[in-house]
PDB file of N, CA and C in Angstrom:
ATOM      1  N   UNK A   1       0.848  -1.162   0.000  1.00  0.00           N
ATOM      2  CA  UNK A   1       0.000   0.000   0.000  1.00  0.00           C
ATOM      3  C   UNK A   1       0.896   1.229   0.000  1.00  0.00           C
ATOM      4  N   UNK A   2       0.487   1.701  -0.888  1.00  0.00           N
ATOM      5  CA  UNK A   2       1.528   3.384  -0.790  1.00  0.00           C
ATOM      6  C   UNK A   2       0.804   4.354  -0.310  1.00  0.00           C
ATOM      7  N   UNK A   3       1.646   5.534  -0.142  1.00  0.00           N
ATOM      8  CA  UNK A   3       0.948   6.829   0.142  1.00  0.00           C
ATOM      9  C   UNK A   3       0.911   7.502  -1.014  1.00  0.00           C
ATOM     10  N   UNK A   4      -0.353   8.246  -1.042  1.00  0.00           N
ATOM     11  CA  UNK A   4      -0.981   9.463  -2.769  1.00  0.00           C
ATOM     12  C   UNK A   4      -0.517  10.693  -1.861  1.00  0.00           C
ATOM     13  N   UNK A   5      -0.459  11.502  -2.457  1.00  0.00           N
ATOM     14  CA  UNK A   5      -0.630  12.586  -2.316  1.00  0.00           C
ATOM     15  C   UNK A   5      -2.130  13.157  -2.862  1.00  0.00           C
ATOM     16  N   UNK A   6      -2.709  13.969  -1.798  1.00  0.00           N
ATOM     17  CA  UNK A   6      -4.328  14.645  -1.740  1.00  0.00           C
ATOM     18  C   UNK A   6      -4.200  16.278  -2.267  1.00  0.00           C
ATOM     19  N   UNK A   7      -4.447  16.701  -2.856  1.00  0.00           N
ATOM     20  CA  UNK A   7      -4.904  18.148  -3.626  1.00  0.00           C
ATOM     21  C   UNK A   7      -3.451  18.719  -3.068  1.00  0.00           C
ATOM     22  N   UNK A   8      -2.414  18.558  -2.534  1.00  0.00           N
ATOM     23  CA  UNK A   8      -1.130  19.434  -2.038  1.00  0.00           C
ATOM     24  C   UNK A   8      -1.331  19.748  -0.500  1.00  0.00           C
ATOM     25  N   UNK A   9      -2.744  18.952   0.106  1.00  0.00           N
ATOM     26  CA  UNK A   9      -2.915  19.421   1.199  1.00  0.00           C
ATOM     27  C   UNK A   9      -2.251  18.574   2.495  1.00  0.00           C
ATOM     28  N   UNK A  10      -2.114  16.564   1.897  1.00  0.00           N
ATOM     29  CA  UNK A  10      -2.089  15.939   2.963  1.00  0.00           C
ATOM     30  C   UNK A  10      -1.387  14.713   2.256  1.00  0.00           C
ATOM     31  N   UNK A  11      -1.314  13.798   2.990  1.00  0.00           N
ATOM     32  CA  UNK A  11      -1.160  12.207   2.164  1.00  0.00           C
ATOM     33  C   UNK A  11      -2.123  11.319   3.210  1.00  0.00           C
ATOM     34  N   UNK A  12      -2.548  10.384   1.864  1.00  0.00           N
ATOM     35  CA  UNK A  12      -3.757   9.068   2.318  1.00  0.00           C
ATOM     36  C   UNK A  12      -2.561   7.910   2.263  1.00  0.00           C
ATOM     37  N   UNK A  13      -3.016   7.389   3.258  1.00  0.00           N
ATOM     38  CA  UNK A  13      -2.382   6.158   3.599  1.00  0.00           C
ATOM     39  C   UNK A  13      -3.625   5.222   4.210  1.00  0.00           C
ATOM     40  N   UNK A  14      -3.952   4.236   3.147  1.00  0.00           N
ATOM     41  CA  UNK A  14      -5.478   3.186   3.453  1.00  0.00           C
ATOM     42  C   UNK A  14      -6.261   4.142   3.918  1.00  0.00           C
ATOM     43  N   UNK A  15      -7.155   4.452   4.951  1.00  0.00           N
ATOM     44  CA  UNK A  15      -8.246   4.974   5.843  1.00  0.00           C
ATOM     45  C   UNK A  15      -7.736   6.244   6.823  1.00  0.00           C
ATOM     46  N   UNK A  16      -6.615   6.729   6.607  1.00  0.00           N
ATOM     47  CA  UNK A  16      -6.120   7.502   7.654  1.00  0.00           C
ATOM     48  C   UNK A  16      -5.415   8.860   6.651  1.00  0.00           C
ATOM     49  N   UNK A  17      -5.280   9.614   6.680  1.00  0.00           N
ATOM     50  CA  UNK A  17      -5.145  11.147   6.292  1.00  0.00           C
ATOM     51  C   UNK A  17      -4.237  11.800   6.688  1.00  0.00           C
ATOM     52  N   UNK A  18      -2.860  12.049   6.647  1.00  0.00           N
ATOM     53  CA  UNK A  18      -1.811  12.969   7.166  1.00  0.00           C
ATOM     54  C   UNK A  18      -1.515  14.213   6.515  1.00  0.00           C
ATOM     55  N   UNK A  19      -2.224  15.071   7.418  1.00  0.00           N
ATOM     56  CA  UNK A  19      -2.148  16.335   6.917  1.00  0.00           C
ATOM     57  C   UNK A  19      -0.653  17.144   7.138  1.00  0.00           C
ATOM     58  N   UNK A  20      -0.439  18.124   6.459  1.00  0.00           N
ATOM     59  CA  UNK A  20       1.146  19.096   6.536  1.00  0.00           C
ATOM     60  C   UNK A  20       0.451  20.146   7.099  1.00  0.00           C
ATOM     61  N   UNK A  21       1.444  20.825   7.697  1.00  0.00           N
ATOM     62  CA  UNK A  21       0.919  22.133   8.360  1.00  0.00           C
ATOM     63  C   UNK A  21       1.388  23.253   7.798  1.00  0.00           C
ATOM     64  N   UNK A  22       0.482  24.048   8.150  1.00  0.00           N
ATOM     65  CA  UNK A  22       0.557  25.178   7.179  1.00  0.00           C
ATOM     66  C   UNK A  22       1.727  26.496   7.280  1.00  0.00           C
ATOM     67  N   UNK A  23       2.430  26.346   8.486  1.00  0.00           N
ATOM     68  CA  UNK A  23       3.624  26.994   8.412  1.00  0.00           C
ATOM     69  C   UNK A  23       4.133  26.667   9.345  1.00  0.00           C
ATOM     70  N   UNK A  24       5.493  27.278   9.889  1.00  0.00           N
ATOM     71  CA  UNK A  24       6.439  26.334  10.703  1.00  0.00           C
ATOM     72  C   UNK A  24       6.119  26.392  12.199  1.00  0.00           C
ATOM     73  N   UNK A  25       4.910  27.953  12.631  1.00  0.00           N
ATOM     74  CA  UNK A  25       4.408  28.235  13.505  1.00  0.00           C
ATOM     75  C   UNK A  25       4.062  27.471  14.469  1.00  0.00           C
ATOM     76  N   UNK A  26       3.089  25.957  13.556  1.00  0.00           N
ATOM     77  CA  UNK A  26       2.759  25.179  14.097  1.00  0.00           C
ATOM     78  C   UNK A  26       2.838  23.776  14.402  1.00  0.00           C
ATOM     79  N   UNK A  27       4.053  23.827  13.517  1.00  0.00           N
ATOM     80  CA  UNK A  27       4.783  22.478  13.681  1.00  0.00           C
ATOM     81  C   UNK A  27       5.293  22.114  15.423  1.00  0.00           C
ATOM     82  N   UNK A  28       4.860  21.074  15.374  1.00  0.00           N
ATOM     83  CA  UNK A  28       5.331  20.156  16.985  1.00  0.00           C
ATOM     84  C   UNK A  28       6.136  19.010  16.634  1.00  0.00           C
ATOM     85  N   UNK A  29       7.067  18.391  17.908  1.00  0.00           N
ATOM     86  CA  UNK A  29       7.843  17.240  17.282  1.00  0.00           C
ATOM     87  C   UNK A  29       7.154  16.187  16.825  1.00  0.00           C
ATOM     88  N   UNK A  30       7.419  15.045  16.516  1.00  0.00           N
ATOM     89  CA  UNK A  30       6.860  13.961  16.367  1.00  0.00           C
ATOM     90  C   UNK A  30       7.633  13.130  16.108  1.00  0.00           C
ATOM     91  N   UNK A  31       6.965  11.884  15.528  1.00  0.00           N
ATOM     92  CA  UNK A  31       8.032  10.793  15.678  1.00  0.00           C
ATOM     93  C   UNK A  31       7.749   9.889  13.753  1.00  0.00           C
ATOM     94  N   UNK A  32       9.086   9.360  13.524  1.00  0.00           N
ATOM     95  CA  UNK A  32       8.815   8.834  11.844  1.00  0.00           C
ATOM     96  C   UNK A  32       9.135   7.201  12.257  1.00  0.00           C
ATOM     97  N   UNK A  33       8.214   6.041  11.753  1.00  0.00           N
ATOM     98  CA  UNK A  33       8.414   5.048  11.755  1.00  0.00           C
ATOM     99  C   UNK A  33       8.021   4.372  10.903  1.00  0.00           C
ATOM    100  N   UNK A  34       8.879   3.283  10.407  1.00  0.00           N
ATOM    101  CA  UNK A  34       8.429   2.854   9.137  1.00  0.00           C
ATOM    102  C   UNK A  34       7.725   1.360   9.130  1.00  0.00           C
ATOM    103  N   UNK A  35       8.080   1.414   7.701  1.00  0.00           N
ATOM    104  CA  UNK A  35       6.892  -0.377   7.655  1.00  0.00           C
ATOM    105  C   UNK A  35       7.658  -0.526   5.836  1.00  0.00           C
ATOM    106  N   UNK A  36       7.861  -2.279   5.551  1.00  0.00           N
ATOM    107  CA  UNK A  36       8.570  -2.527   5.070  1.00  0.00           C
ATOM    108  C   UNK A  36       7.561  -3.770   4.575  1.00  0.00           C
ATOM    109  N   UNK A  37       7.355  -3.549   2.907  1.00  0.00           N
ATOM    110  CA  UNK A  37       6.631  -4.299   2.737  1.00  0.00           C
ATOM    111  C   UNK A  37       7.286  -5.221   1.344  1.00  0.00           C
ATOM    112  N   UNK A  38       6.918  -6.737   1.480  1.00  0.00           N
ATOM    113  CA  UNK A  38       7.606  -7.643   0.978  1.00  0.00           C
ATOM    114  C   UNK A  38       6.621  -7.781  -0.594  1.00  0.00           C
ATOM    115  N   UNK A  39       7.392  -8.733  -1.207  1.00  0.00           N
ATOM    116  CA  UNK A  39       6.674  -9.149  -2.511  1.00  0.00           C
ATOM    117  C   UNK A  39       5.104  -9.776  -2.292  1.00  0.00           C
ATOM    118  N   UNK A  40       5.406 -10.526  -1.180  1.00  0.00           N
ATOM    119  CA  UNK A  40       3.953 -11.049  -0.938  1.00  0.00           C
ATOM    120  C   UNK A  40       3.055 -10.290  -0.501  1.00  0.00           C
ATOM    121  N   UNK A  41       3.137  -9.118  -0.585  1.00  0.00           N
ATOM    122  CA  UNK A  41       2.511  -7.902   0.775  1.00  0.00           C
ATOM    123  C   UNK A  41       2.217  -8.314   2.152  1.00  0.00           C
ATOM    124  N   UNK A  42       3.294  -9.107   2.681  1.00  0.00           N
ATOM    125  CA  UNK A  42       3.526  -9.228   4.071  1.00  0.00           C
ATOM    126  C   UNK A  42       3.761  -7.742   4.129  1.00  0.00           C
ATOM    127  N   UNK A  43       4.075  -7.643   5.849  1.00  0.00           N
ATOM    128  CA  UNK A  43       4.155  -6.411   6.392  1.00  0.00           C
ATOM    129  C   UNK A  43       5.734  -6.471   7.440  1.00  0.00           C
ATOM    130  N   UNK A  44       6.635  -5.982   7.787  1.00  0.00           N
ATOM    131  CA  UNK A  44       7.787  -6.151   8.796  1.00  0.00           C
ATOM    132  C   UNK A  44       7.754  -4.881   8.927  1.00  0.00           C
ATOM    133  N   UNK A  45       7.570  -4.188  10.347  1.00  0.00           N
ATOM    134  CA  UNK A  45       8.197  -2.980  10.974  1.00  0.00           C
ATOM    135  C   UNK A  45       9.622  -2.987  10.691  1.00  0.00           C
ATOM    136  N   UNK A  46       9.941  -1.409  10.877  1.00  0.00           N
ATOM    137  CA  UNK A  46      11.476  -1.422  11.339  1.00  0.00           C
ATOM    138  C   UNK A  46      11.729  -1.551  12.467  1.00  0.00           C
ATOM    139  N   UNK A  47      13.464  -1.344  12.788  1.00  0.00           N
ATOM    140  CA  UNK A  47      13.474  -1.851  14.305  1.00  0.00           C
ATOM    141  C   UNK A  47      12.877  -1.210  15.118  1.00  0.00           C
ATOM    142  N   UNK A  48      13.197   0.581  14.845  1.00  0.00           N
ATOM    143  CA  UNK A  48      12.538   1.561  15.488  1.00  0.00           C
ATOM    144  C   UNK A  48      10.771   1.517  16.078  1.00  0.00           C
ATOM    145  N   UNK A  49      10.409   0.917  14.898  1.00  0.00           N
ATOM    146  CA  UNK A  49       8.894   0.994  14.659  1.00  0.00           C
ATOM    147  C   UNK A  49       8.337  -0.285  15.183  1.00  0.00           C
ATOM    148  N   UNK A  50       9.257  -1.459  15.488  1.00  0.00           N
ATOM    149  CA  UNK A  50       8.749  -2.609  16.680  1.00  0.00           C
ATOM    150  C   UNK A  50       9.230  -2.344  17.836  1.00  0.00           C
ATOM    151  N   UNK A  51      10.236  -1.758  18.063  1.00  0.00           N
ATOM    152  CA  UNK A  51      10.263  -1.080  19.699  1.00  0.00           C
ATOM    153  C   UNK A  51       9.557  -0.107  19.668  1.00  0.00           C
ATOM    154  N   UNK A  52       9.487   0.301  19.440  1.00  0.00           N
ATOM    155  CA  UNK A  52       8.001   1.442  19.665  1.00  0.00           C
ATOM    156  C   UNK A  52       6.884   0.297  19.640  1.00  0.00           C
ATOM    157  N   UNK A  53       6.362   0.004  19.006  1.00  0.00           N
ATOM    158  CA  UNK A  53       5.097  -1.284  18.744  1.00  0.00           C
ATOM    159  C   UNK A  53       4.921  -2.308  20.157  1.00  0.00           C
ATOM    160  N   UNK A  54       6.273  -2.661  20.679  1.00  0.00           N
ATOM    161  CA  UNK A  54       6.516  -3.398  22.213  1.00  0.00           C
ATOM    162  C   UNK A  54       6.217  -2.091  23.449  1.00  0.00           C
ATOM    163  N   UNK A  55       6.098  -1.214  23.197  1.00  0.00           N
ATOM    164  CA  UNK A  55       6.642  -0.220  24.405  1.00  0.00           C
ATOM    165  C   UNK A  55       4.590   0.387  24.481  1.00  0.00           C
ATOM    166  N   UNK A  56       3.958   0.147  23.123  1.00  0.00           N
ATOM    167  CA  UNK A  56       2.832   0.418  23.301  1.00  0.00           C
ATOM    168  C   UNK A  56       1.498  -0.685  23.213  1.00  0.00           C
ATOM    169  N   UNK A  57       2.412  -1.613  23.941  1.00  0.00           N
ATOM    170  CA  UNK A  57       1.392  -3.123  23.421  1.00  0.00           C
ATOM    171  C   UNK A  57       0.645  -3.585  22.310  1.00  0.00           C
ATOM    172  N   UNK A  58       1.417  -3.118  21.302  1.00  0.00           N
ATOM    173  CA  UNK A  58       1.150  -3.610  20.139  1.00  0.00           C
ATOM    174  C   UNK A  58      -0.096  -2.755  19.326  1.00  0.00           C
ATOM    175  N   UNK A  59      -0.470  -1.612  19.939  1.00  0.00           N
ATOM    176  CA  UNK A  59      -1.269  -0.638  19.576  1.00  0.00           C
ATOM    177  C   UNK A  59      -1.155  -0.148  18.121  1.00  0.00           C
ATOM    178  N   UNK A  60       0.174   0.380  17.897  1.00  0.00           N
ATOM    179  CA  UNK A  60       1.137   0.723  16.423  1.00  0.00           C
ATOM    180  C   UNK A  60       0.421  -0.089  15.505  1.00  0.00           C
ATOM    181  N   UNK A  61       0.282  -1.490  15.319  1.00  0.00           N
ATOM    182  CA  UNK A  61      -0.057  -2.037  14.421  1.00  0.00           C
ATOM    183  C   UNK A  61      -1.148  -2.594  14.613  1.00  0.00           C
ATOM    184  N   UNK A  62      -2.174  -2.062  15.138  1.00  0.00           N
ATOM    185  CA  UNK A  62      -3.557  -2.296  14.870  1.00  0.00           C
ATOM    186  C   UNK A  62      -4.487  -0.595  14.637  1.00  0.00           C
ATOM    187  N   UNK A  63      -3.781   0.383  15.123  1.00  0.00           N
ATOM    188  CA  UNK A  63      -3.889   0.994  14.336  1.00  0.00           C
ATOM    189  C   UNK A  63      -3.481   1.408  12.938  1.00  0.00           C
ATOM    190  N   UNK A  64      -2.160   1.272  12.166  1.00  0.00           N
ATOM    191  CA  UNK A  64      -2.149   1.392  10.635  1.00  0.00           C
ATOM    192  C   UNK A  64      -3.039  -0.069   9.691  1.00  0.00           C
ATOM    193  N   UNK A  65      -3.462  -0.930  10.738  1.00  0.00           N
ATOM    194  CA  UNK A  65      -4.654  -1.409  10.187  1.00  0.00           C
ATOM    195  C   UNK A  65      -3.767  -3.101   9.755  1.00  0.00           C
ATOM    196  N   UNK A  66      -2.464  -3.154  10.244  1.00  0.00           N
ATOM    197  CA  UNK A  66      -1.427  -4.234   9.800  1.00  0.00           C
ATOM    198  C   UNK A  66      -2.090  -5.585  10.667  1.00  0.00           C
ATOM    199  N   UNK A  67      -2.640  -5.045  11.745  1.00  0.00           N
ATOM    200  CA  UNK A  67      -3.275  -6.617  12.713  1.00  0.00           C
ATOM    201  C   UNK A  67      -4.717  -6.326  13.235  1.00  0.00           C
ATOM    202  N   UNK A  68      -5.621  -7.133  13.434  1.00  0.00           N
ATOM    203  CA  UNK A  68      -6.313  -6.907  14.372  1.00  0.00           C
ATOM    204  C   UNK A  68      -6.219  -6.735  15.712  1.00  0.00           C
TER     205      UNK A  68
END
């Protein structure tokens, strides 16, 4: 599954919407984690993005929609 780009405003990723902000005013930190997807469209976090995934009981990947 890739990310589109939406009218210059945001990117769709499946069911979820990441919007950009509109100047640097309001930018806050955040955090980038990835996902690594195979020929079969299996799914493997990165390392970053399964320690994070362990540290939030597995929350991470039932929200981007990867597990129930």
């Amino acid at each position: 599954m890739a990310l589109s780009l939406i009218r210059g405003k945001g990117l769709r990723y499946g069911n979820t919407q990441l919007h950009f902000f509109s100047n640097y005013s309001t930018m806050k930190k955040g955090l980038v984690l990835g996902v690594y997807e195979a020929d079969d469209e299996s799914f493997t976090l990165t390392p970053t993005a399964a320690k994070y995934n362990e540290r939030v009981q597995g929350k991470l990947l039932k929200h981007i929609c990867l597990k129930d």
